[in-house]
Protein backbone atom coordinates (compact mmCIF):
# COMPACT_ATOMS: atom_id res chain seq x y z
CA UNK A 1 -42.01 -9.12 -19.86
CA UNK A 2 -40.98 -11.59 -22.52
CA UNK A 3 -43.91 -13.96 -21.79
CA UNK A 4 -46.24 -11.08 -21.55
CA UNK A 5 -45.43 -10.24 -25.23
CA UNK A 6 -45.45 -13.87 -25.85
CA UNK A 7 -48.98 -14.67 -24.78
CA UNK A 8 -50.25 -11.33 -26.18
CA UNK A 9 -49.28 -11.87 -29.42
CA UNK A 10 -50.31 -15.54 -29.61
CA UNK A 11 -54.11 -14.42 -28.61
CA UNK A 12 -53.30 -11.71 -31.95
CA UNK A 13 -53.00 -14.38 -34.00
CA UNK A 14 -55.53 -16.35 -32.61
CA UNK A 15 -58.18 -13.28 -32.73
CA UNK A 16 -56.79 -10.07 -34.16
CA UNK A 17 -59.55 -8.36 -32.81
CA UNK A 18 -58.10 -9.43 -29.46
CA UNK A 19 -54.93 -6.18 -30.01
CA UNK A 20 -57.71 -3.49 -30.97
CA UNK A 21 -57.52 -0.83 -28.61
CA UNK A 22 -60.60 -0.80 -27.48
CA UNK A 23 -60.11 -4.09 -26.27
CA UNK A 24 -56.65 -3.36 -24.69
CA UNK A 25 -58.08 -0.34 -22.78
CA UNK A 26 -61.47 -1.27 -22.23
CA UNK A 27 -61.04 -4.96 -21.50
CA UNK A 28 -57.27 -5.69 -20.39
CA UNK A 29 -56.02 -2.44 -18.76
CA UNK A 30 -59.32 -1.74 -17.05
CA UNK A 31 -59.75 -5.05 -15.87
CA UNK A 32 -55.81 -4.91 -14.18
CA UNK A 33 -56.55 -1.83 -12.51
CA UNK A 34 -57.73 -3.04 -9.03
CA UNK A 35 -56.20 -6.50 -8.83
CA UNK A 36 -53.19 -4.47 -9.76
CA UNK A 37 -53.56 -1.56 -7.12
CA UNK A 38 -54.02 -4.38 -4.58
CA UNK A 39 -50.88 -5.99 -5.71
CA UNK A 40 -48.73 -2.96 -5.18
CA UNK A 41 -50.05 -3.16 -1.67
CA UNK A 42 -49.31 -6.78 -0.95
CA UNK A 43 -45.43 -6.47 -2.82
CA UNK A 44 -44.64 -4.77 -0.17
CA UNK A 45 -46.14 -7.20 2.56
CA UNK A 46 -44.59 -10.19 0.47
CA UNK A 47 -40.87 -8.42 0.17
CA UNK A 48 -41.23 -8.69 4.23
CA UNK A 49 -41.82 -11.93 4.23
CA UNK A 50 -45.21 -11.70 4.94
CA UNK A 51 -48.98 -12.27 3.48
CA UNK A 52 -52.15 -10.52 3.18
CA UNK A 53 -55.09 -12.86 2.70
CA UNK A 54 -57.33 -9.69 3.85
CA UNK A 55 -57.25 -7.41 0.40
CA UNK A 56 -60.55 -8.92 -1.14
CA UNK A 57 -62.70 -8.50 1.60
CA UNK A 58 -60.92 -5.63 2.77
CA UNK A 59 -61.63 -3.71 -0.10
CA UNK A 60 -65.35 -4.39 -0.09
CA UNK A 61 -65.80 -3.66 3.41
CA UNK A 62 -64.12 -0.27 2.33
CA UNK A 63 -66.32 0.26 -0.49
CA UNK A 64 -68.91 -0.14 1.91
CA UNK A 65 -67.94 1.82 4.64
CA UNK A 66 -67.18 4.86 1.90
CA UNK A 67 -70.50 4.81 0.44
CA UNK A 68 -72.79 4.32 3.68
CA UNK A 69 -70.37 7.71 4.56
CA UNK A 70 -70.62 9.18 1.46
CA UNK A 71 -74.61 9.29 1.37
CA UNK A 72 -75.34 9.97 4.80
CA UNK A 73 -72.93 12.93 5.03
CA UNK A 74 -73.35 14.13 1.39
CA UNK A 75 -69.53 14.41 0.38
CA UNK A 76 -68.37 15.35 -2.82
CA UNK A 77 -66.25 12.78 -4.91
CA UNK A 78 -63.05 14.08 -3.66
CA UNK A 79 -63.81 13.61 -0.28
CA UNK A 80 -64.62 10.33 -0.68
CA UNK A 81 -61.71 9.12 -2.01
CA UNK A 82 -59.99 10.33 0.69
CA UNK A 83 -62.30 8.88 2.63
CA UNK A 84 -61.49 5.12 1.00
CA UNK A 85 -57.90 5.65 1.56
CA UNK A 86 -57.95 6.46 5.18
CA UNK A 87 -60.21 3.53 5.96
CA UNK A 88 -57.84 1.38 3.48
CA UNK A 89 -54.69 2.74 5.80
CA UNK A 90 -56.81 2.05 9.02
CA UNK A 91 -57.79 -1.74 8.25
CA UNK A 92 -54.07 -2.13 7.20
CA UNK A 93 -52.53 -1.22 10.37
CA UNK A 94 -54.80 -3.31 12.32
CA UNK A 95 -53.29 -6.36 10.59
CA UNK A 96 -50.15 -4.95 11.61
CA UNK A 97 -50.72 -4.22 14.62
CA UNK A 98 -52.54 -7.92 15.24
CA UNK A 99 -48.64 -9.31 13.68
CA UNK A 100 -46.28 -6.82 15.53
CA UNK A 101 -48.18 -6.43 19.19
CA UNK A 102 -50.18 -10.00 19.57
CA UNK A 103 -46.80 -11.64 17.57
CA UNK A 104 -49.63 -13.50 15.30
CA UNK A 105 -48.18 -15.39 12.48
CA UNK A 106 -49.36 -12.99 9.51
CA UNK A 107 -51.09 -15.66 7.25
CA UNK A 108 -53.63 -16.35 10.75
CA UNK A 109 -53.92 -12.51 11.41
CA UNK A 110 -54.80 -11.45 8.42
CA UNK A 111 -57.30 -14.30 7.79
CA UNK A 112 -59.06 -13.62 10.73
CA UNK A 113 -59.23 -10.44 9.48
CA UNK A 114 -60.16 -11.70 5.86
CA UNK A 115 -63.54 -13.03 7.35
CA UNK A 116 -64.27 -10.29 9.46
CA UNK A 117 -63.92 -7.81 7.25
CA UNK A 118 -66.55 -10.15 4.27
CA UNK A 119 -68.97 -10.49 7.73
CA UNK A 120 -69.23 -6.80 8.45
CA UNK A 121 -69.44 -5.42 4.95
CA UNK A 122 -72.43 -7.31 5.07
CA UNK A 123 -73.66 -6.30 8.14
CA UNK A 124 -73.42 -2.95 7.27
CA UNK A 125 -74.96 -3.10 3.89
CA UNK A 126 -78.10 -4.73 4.72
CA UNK A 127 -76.74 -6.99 2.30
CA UNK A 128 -77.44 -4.68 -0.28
CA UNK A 129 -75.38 -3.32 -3.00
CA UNK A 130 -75.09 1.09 -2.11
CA UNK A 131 -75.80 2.84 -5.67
CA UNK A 132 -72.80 5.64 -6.41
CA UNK A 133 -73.71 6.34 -9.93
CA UNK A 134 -77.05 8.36 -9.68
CA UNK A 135 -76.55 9.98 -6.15
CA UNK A 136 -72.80 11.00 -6.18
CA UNK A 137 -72.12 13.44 -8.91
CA UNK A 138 -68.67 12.54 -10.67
CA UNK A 139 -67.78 9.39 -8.91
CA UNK A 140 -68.00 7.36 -12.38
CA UNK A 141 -65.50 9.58 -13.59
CA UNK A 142 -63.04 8.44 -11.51
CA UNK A 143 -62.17 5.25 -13.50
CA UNK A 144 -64.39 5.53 -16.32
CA UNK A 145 -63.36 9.13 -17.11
CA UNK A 146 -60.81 10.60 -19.57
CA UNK A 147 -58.28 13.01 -18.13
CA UNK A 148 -56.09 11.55 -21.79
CA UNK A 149 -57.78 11.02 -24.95
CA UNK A 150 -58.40 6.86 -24.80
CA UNK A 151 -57.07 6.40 -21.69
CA UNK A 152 -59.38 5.31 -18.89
CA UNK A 153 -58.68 7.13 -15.48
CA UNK A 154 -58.46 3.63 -13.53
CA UNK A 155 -55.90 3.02 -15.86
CA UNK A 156 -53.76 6.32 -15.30
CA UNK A 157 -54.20 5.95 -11.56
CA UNK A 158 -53.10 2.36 -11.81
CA UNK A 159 -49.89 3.72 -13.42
CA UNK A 160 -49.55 6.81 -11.59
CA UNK A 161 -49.69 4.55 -7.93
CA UNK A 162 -47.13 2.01 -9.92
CA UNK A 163 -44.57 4.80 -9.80
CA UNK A 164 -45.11 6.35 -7.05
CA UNK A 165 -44.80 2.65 -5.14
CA UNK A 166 -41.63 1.70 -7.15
CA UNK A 167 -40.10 5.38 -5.99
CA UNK A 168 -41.47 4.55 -1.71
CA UNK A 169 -39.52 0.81 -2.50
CA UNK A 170 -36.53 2.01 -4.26
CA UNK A 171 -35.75 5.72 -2.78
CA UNK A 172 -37.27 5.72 0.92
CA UNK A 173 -36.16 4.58 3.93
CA UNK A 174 -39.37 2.08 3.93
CA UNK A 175 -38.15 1.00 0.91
CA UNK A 176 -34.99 -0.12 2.60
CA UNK A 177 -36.58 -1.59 5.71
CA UNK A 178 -38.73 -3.57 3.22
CA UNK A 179 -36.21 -5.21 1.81
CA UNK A 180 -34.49 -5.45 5.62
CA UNK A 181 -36.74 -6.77 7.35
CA UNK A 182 -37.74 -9.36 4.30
CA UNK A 183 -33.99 -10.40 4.22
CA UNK A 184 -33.23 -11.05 7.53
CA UNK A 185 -35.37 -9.54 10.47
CA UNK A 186 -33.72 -10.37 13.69
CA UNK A 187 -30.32 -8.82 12.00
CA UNK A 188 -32.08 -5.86 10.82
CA UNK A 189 -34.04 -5.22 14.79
CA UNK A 190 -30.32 -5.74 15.81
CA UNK A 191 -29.12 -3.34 13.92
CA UNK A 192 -31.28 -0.87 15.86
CA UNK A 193 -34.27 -0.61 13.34
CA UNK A 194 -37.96 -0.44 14.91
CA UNK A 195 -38.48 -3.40 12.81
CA UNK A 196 -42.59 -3.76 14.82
CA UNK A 197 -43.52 0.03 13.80
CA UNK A 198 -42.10 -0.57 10.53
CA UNK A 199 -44.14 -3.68 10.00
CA UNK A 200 -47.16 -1.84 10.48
CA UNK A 201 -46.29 1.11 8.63
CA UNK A 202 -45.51 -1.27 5.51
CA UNK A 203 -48.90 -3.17 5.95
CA UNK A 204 -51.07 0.04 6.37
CA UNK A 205 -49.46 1.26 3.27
CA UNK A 206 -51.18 -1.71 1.61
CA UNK A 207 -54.69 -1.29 2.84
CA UNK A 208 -53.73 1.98 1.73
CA UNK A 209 -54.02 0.90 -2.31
CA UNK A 210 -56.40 -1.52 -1.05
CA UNK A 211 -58.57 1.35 -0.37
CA UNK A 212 -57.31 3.42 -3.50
CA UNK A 213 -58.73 0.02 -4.82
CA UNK A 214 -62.16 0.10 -3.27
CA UNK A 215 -62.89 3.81 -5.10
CA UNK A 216 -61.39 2.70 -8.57
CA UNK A 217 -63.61 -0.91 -8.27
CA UNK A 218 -67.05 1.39 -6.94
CA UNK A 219 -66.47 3.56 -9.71
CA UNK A 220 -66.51 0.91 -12.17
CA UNK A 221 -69.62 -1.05 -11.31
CA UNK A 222 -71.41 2.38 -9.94
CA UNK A 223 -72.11 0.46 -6.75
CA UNK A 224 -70.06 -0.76 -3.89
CA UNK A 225 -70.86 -4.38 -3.80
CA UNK A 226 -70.95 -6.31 -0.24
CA UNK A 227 -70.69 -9.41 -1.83
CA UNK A 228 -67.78 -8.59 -3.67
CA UNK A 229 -63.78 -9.27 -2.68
CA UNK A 230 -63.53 -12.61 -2.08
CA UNK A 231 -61.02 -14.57 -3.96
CA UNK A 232 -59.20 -11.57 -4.99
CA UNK A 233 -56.71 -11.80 -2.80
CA UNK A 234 -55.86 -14.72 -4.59
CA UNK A 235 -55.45 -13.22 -7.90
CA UNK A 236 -53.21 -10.25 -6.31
CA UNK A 237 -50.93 -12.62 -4.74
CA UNK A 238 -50.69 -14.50 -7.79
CA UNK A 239 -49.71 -11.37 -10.33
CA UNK A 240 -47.19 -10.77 -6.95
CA UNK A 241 -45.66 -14.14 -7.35
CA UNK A 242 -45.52 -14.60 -11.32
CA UNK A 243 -43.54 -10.71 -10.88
CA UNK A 244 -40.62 -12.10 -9.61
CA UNK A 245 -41.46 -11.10 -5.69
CA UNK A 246 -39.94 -14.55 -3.31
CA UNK A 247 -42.50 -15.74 -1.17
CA UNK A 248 -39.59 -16.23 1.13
CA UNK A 249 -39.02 -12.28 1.14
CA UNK A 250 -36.36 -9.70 0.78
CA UNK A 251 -36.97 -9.64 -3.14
CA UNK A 252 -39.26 -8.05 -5.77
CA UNK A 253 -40.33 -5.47 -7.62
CA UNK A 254 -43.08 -2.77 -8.54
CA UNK A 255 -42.34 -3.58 -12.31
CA UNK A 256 -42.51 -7.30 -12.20
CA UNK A 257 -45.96 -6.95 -10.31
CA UNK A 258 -47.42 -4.59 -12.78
CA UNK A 259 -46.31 -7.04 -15.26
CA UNK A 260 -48.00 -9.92 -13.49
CA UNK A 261 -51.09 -8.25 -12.91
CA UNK A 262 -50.83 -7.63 -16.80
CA UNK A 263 -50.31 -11.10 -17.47
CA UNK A 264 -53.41 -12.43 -15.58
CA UNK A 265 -55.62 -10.14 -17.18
CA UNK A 266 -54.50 -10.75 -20.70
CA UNK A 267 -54.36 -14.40 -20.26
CA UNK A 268 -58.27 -14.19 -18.68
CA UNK A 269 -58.96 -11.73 -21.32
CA UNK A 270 -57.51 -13.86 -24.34
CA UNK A 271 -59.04 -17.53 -23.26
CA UNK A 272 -62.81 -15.69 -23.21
CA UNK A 273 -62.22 -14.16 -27.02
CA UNK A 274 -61.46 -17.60 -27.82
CA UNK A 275 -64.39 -18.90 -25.90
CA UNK A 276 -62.72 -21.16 -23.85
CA UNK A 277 -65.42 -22.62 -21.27
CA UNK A 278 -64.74 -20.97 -17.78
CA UNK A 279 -63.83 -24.32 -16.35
CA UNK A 280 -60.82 -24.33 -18.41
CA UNK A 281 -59.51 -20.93 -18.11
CA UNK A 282 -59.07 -21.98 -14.28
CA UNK A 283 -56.74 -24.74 -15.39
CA UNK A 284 -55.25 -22.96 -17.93
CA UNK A 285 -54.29 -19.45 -15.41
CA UNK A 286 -53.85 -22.35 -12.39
CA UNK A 287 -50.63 -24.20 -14.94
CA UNK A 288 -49.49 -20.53 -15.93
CA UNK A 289 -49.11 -19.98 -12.13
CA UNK A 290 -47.53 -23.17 -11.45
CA UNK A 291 -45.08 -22.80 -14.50
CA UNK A 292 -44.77 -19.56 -13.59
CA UNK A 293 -43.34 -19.67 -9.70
């Protein structure tokens, strides 16, 4: 939290213009919204010890799936978002279900899955982008809207998801596998707990946000973009890793993630006000990283 206010209020002196609100809700909230929903996903994958390389593509192959659904059966925004979730939840449990039942090593399962799910979101697209903005009524609302005065709705379901994850990790008896099964899985399966069903309980939970993720992204650009996903599993990871979360497992938290996710986007945010050539603000986020873990 400390560098977070650190590096926010160097780019204030740097650009004033850079605190405005409409810049922190327009340009750094809105822009942490889905890498941040896909990091509350993969917190929980990482606390197990595990990885997700699968959220990127994942989440445009849900996009995908929800608007090719949407059109053809003429759903109404609600049911849509369901609709995104449930495929979310589905893709997750395959990758653990590909970790638990064919005992993969979870970095190769879920990049198998990574480039399966990138090759069929084109296939099914045509390898075209599917238009949500004219032909489903509402669905721009449901990041774009304002349900608070000034407050995007991607940003208040960001928040809303960041508490109700930090309650499943903290109160639940998922939440206490998590950290279980992250801290030492054969003791935990000896202590009686169904550590396999578990596994893929706690990865379909992240395709879950991953889906919530899909929605909140195709209600952004008013599309759902084939192309799109790849490489943001990378950035996820990342705001997972500079929250505190062990890529050795059995530690992290919902808190620390939010606050990494924050710190990528501010840091991205801050180096284009000060025009920093793109080149650089790779370097630049790659040492932040680095110093960061």
């Amino acid at each position: 939290l400390a560098s977070l206010v650190v590096i926010f209020t160097f780019f204030t002196i740097m650009r004033p213009v850079f605190a405005s609100w409409a810049n922190v809700s327009g340009g750094i909230l809105m822009s942490t919204t889905v890498i941040g929903l896909m990091a509350i996903g993969v917190t929980f994958v990482i606390i197990t010890g595990g990885i997700d390389l699968s959220v990127g593509t994942s989440m445009a192959l849900v996009a995908v799936i929800t608007g090719k659904t949407v059109m053809a059966m003429h759903l109404n925004v609600w049911s849509g978002i369901l609709l995104g979730m449930l495929v979310g939840t589905i893709l997750g449990a395959i990758n653990g279900i590909l970790i638990t039942v064919l005992k993969l090593p979870p970095f190769i399962a879920t990049l198998a899955t990574m480039k399966g799910a990138q090759g069929l979101a084109l296939i099914i697209s045509d390898l075209k982008p599917i238009l949500f903005t004219t032909d489903v009524k509402g669905w721009d609302s449901i990041a774009q809207g304002n349900l608070i005065p000034k407050i995007p709705n991607g940003v208040l379901i960001l928040f809303v998801g960041a508490i109700i994850a930090a309650i499943i990790l903290n109160k639940t008896v998922l939440g206490r596998y998590t950290f279980a099964i992250g801290s030492n899985s054969e003791a935990t399966k000896l202590s009686g707990v169904k550590v396999d069903r578990w596994l893929v309980a706690i990865y379909a939970l992240c395709g879950f946000f991953v889906g919530l993720s899909a929605v909140v992204m195709t209600s952004r650009l008013g599309s759902a973009q084939p192309d799109l996903g790849l490489g943001y599993e990378l950035e996820a990871i990342a705001a997972v890793i500079i929250g505190g979360t062990s890529l050795l497992g059995g530690k992290g938290t919902i808190s620390g993630t939010i606050i990494g996710a924050l710190i990528m986007a501010v840091l991205i945010n801050g180096l284009r006000i000060l025009e920093l050539q793109q080149e650089w603000q790779y370097v630049v986020v790659g040492a932040v990283i680095l110093f960061a873990v």
